[in-house]
Protein backbone atom coordinates (compact mmCIF):
# COMPACT_ATOMS: atom_id res chain seq x y z
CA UNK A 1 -29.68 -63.05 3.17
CA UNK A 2 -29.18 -65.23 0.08
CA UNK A 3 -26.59 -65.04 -2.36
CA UNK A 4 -29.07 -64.35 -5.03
CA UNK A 5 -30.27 -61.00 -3.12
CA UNK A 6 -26.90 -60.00 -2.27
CA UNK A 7 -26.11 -60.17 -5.94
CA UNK A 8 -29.61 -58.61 -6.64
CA UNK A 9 -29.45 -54.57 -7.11
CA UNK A 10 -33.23 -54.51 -6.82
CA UNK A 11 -32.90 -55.57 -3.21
CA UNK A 12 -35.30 -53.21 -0.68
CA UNK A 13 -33.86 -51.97 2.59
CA UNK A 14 -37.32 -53.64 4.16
CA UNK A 15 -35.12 -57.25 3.55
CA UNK A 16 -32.55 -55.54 5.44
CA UNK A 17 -34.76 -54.10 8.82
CA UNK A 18 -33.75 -51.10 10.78
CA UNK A 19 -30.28 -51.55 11.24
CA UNK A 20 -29.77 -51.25 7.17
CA UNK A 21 -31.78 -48.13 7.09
CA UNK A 22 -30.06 -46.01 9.74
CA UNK A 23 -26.60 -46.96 8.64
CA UNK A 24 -28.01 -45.46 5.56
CA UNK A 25 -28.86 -42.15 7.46
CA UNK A 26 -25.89 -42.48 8.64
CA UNK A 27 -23.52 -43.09 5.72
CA UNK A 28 -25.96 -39.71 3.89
CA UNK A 29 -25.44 -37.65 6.79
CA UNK A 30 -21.91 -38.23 7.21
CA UNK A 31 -21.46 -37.63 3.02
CA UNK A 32 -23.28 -34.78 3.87
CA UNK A 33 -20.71 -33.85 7.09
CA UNK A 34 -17.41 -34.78 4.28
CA UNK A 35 -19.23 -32.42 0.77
CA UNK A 36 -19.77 -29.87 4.00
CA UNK A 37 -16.28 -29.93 5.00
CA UNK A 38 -14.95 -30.64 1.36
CA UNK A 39 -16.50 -27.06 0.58
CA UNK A 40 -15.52 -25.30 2.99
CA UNK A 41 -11.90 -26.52 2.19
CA UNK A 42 -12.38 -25.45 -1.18
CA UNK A 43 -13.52 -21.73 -0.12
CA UNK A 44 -9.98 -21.42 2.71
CA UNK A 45 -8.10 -22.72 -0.40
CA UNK A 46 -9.30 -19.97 -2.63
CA UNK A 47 -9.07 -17.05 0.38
CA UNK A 48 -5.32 -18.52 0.99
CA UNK A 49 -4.40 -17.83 -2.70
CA UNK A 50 -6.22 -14.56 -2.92
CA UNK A 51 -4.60 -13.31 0.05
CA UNK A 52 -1.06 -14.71 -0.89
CA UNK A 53 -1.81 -12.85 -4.33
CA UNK A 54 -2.83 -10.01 -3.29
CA UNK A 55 0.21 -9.95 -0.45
CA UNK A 56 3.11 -10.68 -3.17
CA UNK A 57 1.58 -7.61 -5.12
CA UNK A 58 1.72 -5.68 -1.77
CA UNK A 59 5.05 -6.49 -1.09
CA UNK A 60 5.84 -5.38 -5.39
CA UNK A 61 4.43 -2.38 -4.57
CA UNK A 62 5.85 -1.56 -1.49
CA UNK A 63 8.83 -3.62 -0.37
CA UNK A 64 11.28 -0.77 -1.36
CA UNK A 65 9.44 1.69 1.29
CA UNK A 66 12.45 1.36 3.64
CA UNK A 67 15.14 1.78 1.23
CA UNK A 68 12.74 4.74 -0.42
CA UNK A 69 12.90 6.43 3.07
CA UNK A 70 16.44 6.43 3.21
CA UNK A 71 16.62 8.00 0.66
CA UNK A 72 14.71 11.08 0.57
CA UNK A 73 17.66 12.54 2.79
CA UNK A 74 19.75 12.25 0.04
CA UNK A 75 17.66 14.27 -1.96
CA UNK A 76 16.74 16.55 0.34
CA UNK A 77 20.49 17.24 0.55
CA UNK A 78 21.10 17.52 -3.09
CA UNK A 79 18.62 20.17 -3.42
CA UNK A 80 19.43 22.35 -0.39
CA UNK A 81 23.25 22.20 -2.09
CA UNK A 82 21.91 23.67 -5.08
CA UNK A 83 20.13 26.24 -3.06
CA UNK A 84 22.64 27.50 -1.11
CA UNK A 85 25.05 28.63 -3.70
CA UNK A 86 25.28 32.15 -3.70
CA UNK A 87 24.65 33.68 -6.78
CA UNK A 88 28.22 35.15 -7.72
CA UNK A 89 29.84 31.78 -7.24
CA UNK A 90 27.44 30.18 -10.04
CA UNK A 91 29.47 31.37 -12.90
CA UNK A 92 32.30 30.07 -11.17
CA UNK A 93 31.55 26.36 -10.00
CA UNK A 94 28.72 26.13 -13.36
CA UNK A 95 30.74 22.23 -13.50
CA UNK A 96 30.54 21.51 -10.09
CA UNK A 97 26.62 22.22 -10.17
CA UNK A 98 26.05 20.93 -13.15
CA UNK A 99 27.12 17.82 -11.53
CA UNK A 100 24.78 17.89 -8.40
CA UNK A 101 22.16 18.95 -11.00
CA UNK A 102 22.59 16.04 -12.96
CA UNK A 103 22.62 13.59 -9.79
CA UNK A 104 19.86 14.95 -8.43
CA UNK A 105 17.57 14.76 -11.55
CA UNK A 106 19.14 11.04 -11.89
CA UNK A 107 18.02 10.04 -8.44
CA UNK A 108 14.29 11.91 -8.89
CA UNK A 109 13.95 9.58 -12.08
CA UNK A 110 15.03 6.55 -10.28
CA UNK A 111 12.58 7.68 -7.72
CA UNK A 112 9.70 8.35 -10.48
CA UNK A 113 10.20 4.90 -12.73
CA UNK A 114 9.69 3.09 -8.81
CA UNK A 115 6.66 4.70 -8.31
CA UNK A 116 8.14 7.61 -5.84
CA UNK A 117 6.12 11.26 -6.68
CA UNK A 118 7.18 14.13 -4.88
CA UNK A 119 4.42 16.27 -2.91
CA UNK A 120 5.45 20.34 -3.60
CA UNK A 121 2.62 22.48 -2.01
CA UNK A 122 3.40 25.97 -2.85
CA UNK A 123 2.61 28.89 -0.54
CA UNK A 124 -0.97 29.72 -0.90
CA UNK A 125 -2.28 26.15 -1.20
CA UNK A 126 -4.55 24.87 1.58
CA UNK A 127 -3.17 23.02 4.48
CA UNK A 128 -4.26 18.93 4.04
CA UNK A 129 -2.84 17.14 7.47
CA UNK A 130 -3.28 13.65 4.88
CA UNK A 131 -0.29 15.23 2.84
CA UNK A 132 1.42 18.27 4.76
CA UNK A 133 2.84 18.17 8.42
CA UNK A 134 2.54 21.76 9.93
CA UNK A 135 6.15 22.57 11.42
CA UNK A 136 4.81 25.59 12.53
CA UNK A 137 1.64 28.26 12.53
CA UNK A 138 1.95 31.91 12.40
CA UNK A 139 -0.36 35.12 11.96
CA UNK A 140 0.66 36.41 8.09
CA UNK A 141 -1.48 39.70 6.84
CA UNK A 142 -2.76 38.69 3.65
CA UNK A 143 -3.60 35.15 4.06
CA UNK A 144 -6.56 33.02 5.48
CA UNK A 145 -6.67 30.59 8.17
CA UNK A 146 -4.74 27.11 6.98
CA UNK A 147 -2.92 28.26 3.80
CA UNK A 148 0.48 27.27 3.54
CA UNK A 149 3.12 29.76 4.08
CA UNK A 150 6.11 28.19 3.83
CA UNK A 151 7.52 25.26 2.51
CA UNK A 152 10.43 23.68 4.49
CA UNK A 153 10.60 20.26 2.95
CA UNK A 154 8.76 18.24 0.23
CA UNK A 155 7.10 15.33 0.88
CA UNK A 156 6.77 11.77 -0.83
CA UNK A 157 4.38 9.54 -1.63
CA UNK A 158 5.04 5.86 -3.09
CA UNK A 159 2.60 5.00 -5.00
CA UNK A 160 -0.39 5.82 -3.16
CA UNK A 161 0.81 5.57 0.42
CA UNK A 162 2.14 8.68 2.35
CA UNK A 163 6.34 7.92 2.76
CA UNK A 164 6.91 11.35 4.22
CA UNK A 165 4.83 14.37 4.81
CA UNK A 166 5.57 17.97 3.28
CA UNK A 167 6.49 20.12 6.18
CA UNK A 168 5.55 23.22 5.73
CA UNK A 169 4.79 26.47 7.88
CA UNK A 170 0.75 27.34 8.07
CA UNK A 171 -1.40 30.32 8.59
CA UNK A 172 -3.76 31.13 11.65
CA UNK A 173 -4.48 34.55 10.92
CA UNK A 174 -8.44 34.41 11.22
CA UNK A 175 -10.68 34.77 7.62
């Protein structure tokens, strides 16, 4: 090849012969092979930073679900306190459960403003095995199959995920 066709953009691959032409193949099939592989970098890149997103919000949402279960006991306790003060010793202690009142509506709002919602079936409602655990199933006159009949503890839910169930006595007397 002369320098004047060398320097010549209007040269032909003909001047060149065979060898020219399939190292062009080869060169477009292995561009092809790279914008191929190029691409499909592109798409893992963009499914590694959706699923990074969408595992920080996870992890917002739901990283306190340990500490959340630790403390439903605490709860649980504060409200079985209140319960279990006999009526003539309310005038007497009104400070002390004032006090328990006012911690336990404290920790329910702490509970709320993280997302925490408390699950309180009341005795009639139906049984649902997504939110209730039966503790127990008895034959009551007066009720159907599956109602609730009593309610032993309430359940929780943060944000939409089940942290503990309601347990709660059910029904089998037949419809």
């Amino acid at each position: 090849m002369t320098q004047e066709q060398a320097a010549s953009p209007e040269v032909e691959l003909e001047d060149f012969g065979m060898d020219a032409a399939a190292e062009l193949e080869e060169m477009r099939a292995e561009r092809d092979e790279m914008r191929d592989k190029f691409m499909r970098a592109l798409a893992e890149a963009e499914n590694s930073r959706k699923r990074a997103d969408r595992d920080r919000k996870e992890a917002e949402l739901y990283g306190s679900t340990r500490l959340a279960r630790d403390l439903l006991p605490v709860h649980d306790n504060l409200s079985r306190a209140l319960q279990a003060i006999p009526e003539e010793s309310r005038a007497a202690s009104a400070a002390l459960i004032e006090g328990v009142e006012l911690t336990l509506r404290e920790l329910t709002n702490v509970m709320t403003r993280h997302g925490i919602t408390t699950i309180s079936p009341a005795i009639g409602d139906v049984f649902d095995p997504q939110l209730h655990q039966a503790m127990f199933e008895a034959p009551l006159p007066g009720t159907k199959a599956g109602q609730i009949i009593q309610v032993m503890t309430e359940g929780f839910l943060l944000h939409d995920r089940l942290l503990r169930p309601a347990q709660v006595g059910v029904s089998s007397t037949p419809g």
